[in-house]
Protein backbone atom coordinates (compact mmCIF):
# COMPACT_ATOMS: atom_id res chain seq x y z
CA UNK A 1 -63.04 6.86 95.98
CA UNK A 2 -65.15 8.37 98.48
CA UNK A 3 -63.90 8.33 102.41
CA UNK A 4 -66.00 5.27 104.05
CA UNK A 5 -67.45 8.17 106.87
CA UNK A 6 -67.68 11.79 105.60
CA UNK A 7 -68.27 14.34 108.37
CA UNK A 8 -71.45 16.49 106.37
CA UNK A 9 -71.67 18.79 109.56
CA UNK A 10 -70.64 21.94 107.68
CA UNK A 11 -73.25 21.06 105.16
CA UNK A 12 -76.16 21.58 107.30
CA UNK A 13 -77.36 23.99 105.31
CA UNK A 14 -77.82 22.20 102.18
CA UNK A 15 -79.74 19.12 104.23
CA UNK A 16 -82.39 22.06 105.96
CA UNK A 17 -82.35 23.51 102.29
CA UNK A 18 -83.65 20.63 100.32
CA UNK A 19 -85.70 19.00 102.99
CA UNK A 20 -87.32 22.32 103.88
CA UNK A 21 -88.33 22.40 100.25
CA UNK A 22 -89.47 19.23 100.14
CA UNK A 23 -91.77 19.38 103.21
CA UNK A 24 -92.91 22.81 102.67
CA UNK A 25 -92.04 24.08 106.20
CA UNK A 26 -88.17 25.34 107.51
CA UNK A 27 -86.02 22.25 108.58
CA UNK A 28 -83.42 23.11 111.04
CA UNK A 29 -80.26 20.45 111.95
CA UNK A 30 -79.61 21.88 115.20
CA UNK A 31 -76.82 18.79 116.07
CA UNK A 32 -74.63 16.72 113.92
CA UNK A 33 -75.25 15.53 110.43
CA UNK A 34 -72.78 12.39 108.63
CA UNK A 35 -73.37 10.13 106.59
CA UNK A 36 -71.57 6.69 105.97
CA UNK A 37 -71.10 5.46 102.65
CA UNK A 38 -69.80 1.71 102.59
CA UNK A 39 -70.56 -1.11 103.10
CA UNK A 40 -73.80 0.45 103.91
CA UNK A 41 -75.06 3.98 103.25
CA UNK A 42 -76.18 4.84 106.49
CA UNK A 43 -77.21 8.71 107.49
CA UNK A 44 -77.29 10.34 110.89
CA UNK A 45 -78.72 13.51 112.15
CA UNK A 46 -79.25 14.80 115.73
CA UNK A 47 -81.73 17.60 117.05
CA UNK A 48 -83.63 18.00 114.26
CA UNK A 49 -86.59 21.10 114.12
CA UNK A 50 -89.46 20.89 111.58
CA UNK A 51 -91.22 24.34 111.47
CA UNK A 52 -90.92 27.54 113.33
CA UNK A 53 -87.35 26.85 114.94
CA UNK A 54 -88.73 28.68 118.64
CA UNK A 55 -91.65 26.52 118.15
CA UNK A 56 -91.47 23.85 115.63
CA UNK A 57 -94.00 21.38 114.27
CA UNK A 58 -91.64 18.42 115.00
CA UNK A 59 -88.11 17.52 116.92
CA UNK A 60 -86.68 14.39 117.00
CA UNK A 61 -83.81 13.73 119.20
CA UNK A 62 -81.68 11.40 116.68
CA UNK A 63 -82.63 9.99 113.14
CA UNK A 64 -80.90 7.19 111.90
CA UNK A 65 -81.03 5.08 108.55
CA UNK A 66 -79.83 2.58 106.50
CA UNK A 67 -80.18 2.52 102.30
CA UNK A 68 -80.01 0.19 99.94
CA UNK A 69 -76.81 1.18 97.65
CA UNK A 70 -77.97 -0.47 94.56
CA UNK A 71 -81.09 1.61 94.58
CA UNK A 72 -79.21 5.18 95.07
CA UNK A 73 -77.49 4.48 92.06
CA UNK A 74 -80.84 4.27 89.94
CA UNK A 75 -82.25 6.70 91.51
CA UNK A 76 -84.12 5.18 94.01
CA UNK A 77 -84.03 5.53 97.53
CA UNK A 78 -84.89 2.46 99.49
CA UNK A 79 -84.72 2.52 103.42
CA UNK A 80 -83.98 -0.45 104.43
CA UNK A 81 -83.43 0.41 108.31
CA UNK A 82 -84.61 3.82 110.04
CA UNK A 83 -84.85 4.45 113.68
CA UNK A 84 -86.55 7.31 114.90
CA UNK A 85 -85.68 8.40 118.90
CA UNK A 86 -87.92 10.42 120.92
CA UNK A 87 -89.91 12.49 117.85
CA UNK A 88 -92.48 15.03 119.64
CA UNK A 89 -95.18 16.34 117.17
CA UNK A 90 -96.85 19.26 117.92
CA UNK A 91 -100.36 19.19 115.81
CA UNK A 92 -102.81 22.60 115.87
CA UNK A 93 -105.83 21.50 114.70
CA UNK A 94 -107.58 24.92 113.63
CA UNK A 95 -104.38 24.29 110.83
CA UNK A 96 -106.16 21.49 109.23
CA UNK A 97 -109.84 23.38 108.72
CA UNK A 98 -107.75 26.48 107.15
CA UNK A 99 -106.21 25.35 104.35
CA UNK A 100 -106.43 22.64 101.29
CA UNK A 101 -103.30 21.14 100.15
CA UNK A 102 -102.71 20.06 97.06
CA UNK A 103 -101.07 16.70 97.63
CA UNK A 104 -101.26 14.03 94.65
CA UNK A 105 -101.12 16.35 92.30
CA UNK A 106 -98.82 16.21 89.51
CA UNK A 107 -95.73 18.25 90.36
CA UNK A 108 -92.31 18.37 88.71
CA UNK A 109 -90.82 21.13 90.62
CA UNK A 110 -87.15 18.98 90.79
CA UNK A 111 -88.06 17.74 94.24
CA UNK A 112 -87.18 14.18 95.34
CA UNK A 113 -90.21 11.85 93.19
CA UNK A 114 -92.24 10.48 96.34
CA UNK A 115 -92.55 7.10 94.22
CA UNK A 116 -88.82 6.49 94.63
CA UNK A 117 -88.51 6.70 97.96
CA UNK A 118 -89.65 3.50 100.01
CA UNK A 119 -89.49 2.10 103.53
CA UNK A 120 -88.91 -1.39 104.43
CA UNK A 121 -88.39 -1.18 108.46
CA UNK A 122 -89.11 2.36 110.21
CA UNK A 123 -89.04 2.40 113.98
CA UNK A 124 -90.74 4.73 116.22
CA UNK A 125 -88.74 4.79 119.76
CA UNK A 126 -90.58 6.87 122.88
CA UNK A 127 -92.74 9.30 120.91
CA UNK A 128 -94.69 11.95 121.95
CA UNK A 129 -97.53 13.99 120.36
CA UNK A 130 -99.36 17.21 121.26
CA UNK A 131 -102.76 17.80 119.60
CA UNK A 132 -104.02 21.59 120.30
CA UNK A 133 -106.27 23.50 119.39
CA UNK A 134 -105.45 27.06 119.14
CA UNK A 135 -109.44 28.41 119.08
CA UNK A 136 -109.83 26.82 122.41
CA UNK A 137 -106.62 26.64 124.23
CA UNK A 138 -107.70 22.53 124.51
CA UNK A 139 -105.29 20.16 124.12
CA UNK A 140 -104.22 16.59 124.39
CA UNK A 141 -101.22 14.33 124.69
CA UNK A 142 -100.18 10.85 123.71
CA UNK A 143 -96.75 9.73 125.23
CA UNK A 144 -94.93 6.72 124.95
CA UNK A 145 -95.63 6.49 121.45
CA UNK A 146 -93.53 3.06 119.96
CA UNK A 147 -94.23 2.01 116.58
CA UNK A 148 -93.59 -0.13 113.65
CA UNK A 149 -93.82 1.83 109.80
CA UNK A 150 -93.37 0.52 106.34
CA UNK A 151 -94.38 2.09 102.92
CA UNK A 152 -93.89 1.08 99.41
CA UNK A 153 -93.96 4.54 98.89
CA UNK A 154 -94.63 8.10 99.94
CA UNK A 155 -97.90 7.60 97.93
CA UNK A 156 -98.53 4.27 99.38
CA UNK A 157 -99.59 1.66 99.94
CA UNK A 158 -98.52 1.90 104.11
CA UNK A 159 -99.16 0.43 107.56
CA UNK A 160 -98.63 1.32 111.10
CA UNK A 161 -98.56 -0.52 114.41
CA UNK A 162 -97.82 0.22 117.70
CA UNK A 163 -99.00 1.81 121.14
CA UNK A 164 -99.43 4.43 123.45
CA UNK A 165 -100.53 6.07 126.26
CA UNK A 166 -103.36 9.05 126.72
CA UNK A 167 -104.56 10.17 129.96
CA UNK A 168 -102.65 7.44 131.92
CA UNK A 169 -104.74 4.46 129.86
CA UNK A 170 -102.36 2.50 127.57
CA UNK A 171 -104.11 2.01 123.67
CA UNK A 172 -102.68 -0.27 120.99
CA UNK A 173 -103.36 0.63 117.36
CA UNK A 174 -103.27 -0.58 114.08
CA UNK A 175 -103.25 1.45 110.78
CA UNK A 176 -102.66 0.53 106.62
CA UNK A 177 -103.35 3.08 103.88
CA UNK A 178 -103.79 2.66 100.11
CA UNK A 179 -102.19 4.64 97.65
CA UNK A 180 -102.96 8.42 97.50
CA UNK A 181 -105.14 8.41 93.95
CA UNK A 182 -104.63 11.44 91.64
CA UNK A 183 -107.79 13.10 93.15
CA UNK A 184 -105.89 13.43 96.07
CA UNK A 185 -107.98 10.80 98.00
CA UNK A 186 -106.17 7.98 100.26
CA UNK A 187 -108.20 4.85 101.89
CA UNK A 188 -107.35 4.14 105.32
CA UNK A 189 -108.20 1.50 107.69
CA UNK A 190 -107.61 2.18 111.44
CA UNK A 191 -108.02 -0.28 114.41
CA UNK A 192 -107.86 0.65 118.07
CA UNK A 193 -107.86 -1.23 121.51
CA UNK A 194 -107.02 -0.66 125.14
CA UNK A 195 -105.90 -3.44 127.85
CA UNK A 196 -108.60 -1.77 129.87
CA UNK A 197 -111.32 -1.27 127.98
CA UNK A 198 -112.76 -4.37 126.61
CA UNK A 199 -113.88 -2.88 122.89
CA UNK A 200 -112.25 -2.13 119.49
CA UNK A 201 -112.81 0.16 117.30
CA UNK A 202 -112.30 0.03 113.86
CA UNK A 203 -112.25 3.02 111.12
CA UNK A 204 -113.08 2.11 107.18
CA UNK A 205 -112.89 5.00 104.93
CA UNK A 206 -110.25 7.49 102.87
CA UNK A 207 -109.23 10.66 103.74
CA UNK A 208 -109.68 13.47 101.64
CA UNK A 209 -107.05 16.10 100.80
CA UNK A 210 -108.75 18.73 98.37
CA UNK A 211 -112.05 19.50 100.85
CA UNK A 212 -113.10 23.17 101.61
CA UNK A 213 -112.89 22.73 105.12
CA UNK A 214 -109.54 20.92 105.29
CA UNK A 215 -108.42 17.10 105.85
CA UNK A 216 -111.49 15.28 105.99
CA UNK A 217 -111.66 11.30 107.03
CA UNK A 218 -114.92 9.69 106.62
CA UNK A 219 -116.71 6.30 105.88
CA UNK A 220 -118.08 3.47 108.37
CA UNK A 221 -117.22 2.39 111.88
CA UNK A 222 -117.78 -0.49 114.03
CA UNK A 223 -117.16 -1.07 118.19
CA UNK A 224 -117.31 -4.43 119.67
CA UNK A 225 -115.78 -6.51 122.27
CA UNK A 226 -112.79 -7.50 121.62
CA UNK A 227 -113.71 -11.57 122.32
CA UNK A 228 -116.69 -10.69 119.88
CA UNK A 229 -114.80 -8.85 117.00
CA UNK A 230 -111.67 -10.20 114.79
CA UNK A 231 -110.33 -9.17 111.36
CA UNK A 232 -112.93 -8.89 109.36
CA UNK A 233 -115.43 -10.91 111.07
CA UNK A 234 -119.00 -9.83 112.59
CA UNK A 235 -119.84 -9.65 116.24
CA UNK A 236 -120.95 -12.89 117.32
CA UNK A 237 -124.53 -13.64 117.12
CA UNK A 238 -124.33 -14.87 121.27
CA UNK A 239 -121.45 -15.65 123.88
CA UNK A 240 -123.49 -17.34 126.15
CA UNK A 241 -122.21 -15.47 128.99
CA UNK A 242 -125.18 -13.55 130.14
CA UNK A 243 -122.92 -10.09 130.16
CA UNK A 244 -124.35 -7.31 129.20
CA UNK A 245 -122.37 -6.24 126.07
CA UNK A 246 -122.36 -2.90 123.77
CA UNK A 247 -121.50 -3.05 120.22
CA UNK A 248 -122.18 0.21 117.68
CA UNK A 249 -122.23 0.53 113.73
CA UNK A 250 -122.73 3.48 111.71
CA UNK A 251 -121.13 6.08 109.10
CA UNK A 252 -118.76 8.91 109.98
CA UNK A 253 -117.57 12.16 108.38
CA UNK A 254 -114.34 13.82 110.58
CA UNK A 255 -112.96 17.30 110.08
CA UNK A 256 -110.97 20.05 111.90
CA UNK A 257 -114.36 21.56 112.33
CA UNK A 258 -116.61 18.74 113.57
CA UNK A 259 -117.03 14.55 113.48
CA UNK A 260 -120.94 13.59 112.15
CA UNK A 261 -122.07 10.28 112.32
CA UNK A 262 -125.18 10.54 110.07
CA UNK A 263 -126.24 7.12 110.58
CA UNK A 264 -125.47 5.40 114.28
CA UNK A 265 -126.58 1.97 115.54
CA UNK A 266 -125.92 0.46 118.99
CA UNK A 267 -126.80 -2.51 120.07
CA UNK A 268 -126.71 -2.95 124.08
CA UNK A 269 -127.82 -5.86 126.64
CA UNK A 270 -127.71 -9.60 126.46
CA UNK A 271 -126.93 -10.98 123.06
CA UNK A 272 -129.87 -12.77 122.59
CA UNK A 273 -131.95 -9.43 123.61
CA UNK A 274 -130.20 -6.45 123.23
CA UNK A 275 -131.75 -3.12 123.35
CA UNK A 276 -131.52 -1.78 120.09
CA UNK A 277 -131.03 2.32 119.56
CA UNK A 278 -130.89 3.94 115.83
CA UNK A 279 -129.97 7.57 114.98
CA UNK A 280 -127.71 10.44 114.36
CA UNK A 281 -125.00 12.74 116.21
CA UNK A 282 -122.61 15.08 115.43
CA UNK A 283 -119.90 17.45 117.41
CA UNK A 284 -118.65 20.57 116.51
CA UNK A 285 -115.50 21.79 117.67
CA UNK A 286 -113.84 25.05 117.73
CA UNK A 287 -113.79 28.09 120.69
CA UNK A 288 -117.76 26.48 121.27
CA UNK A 289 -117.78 22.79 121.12
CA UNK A 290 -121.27 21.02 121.28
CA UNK A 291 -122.73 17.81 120.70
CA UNK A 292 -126.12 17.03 119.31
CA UNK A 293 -127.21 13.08 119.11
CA UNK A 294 -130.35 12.01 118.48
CA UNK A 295 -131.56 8.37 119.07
CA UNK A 296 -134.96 6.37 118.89
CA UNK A 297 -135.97 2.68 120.05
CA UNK A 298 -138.58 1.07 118.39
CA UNK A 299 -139.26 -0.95 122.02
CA UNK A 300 -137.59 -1.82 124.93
CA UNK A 301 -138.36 -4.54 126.85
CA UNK A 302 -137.65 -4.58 130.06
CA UNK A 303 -140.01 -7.82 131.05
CA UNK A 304 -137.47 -9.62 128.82
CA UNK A 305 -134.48 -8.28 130.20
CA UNK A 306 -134.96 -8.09 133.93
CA UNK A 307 -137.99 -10.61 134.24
CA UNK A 308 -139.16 -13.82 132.42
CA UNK A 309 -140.88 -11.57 129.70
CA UNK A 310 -144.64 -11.63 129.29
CA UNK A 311 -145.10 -15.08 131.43
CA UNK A 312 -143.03 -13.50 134.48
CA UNK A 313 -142.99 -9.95 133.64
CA UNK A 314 -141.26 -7.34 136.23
CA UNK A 315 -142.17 -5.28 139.23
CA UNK A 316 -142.31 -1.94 138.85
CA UNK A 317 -140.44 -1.66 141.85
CA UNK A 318 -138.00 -4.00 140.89
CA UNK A 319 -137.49 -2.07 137.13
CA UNK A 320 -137.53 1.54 139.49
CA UNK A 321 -134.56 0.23 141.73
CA UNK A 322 -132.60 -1.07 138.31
CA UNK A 323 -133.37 2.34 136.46
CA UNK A 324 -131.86 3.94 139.67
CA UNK A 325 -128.87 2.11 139.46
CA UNK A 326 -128.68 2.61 135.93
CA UNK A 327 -128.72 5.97 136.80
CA UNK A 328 -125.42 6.17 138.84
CA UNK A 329 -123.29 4.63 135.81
CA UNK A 330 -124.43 7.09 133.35
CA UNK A 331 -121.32 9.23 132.44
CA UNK A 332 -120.85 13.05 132.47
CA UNK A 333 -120.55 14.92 129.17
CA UNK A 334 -117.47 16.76 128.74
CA UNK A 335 -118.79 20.03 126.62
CA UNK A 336 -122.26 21.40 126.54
CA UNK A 337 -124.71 19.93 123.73
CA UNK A 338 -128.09 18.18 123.62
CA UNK A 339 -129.51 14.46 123.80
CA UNK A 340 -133.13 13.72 122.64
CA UNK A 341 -134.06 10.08 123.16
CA UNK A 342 -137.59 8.60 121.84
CA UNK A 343 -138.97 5.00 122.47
CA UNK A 344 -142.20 4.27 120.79
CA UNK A 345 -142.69 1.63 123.64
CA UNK A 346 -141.28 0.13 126.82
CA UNK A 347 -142.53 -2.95 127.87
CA UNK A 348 -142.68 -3.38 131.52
CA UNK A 349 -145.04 -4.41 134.69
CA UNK A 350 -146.69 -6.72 131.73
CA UNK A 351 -148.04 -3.85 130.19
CA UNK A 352 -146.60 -1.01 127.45
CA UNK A 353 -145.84 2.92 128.36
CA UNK A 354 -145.38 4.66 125.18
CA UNK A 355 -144.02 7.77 123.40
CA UNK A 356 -141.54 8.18 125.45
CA UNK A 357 -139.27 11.38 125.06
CA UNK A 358 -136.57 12.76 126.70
CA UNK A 359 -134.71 16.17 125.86
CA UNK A 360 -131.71 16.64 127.85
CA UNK A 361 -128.63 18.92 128.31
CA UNK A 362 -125.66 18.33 130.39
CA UNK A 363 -125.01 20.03 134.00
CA UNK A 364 -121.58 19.45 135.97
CA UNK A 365 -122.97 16.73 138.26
CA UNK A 366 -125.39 15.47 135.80
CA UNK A 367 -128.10 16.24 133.18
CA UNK A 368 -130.91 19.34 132.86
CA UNK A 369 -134.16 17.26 132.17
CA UNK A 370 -135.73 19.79 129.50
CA UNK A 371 -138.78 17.03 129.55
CA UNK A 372 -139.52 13.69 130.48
CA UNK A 373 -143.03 12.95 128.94
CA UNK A 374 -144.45 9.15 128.55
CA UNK A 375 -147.96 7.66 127.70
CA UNK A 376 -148.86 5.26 130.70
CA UNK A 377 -151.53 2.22 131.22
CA UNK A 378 -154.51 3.55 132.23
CA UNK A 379 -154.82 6.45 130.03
CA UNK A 380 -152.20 8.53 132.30
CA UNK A 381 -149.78 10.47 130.76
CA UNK A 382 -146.43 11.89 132.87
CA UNK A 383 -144.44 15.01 132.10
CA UNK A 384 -140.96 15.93 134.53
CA UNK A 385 -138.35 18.86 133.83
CA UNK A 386 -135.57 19.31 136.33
CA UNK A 387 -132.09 18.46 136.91
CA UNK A 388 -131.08 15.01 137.09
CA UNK A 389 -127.95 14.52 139.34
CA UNK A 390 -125.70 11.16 138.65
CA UNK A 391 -122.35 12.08 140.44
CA UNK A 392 -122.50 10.86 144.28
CA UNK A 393 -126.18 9.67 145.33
CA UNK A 394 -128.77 9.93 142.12
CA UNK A 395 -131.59 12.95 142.73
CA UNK A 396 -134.04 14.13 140.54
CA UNK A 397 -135.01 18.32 141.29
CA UNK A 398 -137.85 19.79 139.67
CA UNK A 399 -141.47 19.54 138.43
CA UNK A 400 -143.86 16.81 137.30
CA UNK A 401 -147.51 16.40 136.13
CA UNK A 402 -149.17 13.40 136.51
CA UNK A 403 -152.96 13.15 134.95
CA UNK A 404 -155.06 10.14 134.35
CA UNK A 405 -158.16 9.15 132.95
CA UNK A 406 -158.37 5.45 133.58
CA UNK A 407 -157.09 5.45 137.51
CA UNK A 408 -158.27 1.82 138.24
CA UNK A 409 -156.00 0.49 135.79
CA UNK A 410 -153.24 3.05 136.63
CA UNK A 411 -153.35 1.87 139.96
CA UNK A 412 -153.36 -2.04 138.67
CA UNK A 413 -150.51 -1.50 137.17
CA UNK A 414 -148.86 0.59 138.97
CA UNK A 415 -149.28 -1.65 142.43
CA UNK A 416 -150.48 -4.92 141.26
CA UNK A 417 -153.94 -3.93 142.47
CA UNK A 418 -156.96 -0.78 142.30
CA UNK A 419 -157.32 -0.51 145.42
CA UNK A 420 -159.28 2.44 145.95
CA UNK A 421 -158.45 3.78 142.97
CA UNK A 422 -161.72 2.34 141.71
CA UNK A 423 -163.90 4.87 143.33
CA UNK A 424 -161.99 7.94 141.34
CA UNK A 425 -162.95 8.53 137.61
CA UNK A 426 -159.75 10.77 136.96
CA UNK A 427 -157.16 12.76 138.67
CA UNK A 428 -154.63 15.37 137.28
CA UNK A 429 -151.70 15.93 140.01
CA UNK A 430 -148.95 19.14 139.88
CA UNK A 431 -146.21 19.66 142.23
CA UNK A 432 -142.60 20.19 142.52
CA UNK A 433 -140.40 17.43 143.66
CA UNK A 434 -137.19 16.22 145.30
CA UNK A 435 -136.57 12.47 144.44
CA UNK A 436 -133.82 10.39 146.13
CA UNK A 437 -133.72 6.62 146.46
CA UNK A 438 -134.51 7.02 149.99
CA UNK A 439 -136.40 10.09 150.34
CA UNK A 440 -139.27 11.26 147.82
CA UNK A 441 -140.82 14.77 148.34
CA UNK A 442 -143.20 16.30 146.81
CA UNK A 443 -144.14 20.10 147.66
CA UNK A 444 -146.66 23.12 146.85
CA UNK A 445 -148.65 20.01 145.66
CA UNK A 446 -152.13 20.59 143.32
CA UNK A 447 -154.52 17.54 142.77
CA UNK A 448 -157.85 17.66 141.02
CA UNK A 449 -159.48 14.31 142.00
CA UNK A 450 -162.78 14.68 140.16
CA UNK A 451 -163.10 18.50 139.81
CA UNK A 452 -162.60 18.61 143.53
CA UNK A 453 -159.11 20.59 144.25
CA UNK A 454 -156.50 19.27 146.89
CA UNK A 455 -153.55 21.63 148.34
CA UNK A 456 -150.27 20.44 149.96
CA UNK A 457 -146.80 18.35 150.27
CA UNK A 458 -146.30 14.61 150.38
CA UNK A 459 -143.21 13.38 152.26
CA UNK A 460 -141.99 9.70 152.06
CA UNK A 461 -138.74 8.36 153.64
């Protein structure tokens, strides 16, 4: 009869052998190895090194697990316990875009048969992983990585669930996979939430293994609040709250290389009158990354959303002074890239500006406005291109054109009366400008008022 505990230390090199070949990369047991054969098989191994031993894909402190005996004797290996301290995965990313593996294809090469094995309880204890990317020296870290594993089989079906922490903000996470299909192709469902954020996300798709340009996930997303959004359901139609809420639906494709979303909606504002944005983006990564989105409005009403719509409609002041503060929440982008936006109308001051188009690129305390053009009442169209600053106090730095053939009505609108705009058939108006909430300037100044020419600066505090 076998000895209950049998010290395998000696035999290292038979356990970094076989697993090595299994996993395709050098396993090293750099600590002890034994394994315990009644009443329970049970193994143990400490310091172990996936990869380049000076630099290895993955360590893990101390692996231990529990199998089921019956199973080992037909072949099958059945975890029924495994506990995994302190793993630390180191993940390259340029890796996954330069290669295709081969997985779920039919092998029979003597290795262990991935349908035999099977985990009932795997536990992930104080984690760590490093995601890198080698073309760009970037590179981000998840700590505090606990989780709860299970698989029928290697193949699948799987799930994961469990937390962590990235960039000091704690995220839970949720994740079940289907079994890997003989094309290589696995469906996966991912779910994740923060404490501090008050949105989940959810991921619908398959990964695929056999792609020219690596590991590709793709297939549809959604992101809602979380007291909108449970398993399976849709967002709810209205909370009754009178929060302004975000929510976002659309198709994604996610290499090594770059993440598309070829189809994007988002849905933001009150529930019962959202503002409602439709489009595309995508982000390539690498030693350049750059973002391109691309989003259009059919209308945007802002009567409805900061008035009593066309019965009470808003000031133009009042909508100037929101837009402002608006301003000072919109974030910074993190690489370079581009963002056209296009409304076919915004409703506002009880009347409708239209074509509006933005082009815009980011700058380190803000946005470059390539142009700002819009169709006003009265026949008046407006075209700006500057920089936009949103960190600290909001201020707009550059050039506008202002022309108009219908002033009168420019003016009604505009003020809530013509004034003397009546007595001026059209105007066309050129200068540069320094806009601040407080202090609006407008320099080397050119207005044609009627073919007649006027030079100079405007200054209002």
């Amino acid at each position: 009869m076998a000895p209950y505990l049998i010290d395998w230390t000696s035999y290292r090199e038979t356990f970094e052998r076989e697993a090595g070949a299994y996993l395709g990369k050098p396993v090293t047991v750099a600590g002890k190895a034994s394994v315990r054969l009644l009443p329970t098989p049970t193994l143990n191994f400490t310091d172990v090194r996936v990869g380049d031993e000076d630099r290895p894909d993955l360590t893990i402190e101390n692996i231990r697990a529990e199998l089921e005996l019956p199973g080992l004797l037909r072949g099958d290996v059945r975890v029924i316990q495994m506990r995994v301290d302190r793993p630390t995965l180191r993940l390259d990313i340029a890796t996954l875009a330069q290669s295709r593996t081969g997985m779920g294809a039919e092998e029979d090469d003597g290795r262990l048969d991935p349908e035999s094995v099977s985990l009932d309880s795997m536990e992930i204890i104080s984690g760590q992983v490093l995601v890198f990317d080698s073309r760009t020296g970037q590179q981000w870290t998840a700590s505090a990585v606990n989780a709860q594993l299970e698989a029928r089989s290697l193949t699948g079906p799987g799930k994961i669930e469990g937390g962590l922490v990235q960039n000091g903000t704690a995220l839970s996470f949720r994740a079940s996979a289907g079994r890997m299909a003989p094309t290589g192709i696995v469906p996966l469902k991912v779910s994740m939430f923060s404490a501090r954020l008050p949105f989940v996300t959810r991921l619908s798709g398959k990964i695929l293994t056999r792609e020219e340009d690596g590991l590709v996930y793709e297939g549809g997303f959604t992101t809602a609040e979380l007291a909108d959004m449970h398993e399976e359901e849709e967002p709810a139609a209205n909370d009754g709250s009178g929060r302004a809420v975000v929510d976002a639906v659309g198709m994604f494709r996610l290499s090594a290389d770059n993440l598309s979303l070829p189809e994007v909606q988002i849905s933001y504002g009150l529930r019962d009158r959202p503002l409602q944005l439709a489009g595309d983006a995508s982000v390539r990564f690498g030693a350049t990354p750059y973002f391109d989105v691309n989003l259009d409005a059919r209308q945007i009403d802002v009567d409805r959303a900061l008035g009593g719509g066309p019965n009470d409609p808003v000031g133009i002041s009042k909508a100037f002074t929101a837009f402002v503060e608006n301003l000072k929440s919109l974030p910074l982008a993190p690489i370079d890239g581009e963002l056209h936006l296009d409304a076919k109308g915004v409703v506002v001051g009880g009347s409708v500006i239209q074509a509006v188009g933005a082009d815009l690129k980011p700058r380190s305390d803000g946005w470059h406005v390539d142009i700002l053009s819009a169709l006003l009442p009265g026949q008046t169209r407006i075209d700006l291109s500057g920089a936009l600053q949103v960190s600290g106090t909001p201020r707009f730095k550059g050039t506008g054109k202002v022309e108009s053939g219908r002033p009168a009505a420019f003016a009604s609108w505009w003020r809530g009366e013509a004034g003397n705009a009546t007595l001026v058939d059209r105007f066309s108006i050129e200068s540069a400008l320094d806009l601040t909430e407080n202090q609006q300037t407008a320099s080397d100044l050119v207005a044609d008022i009627d073919g007649g020419i006027v030079r100079g600066s405007i200054d209002m505090r």
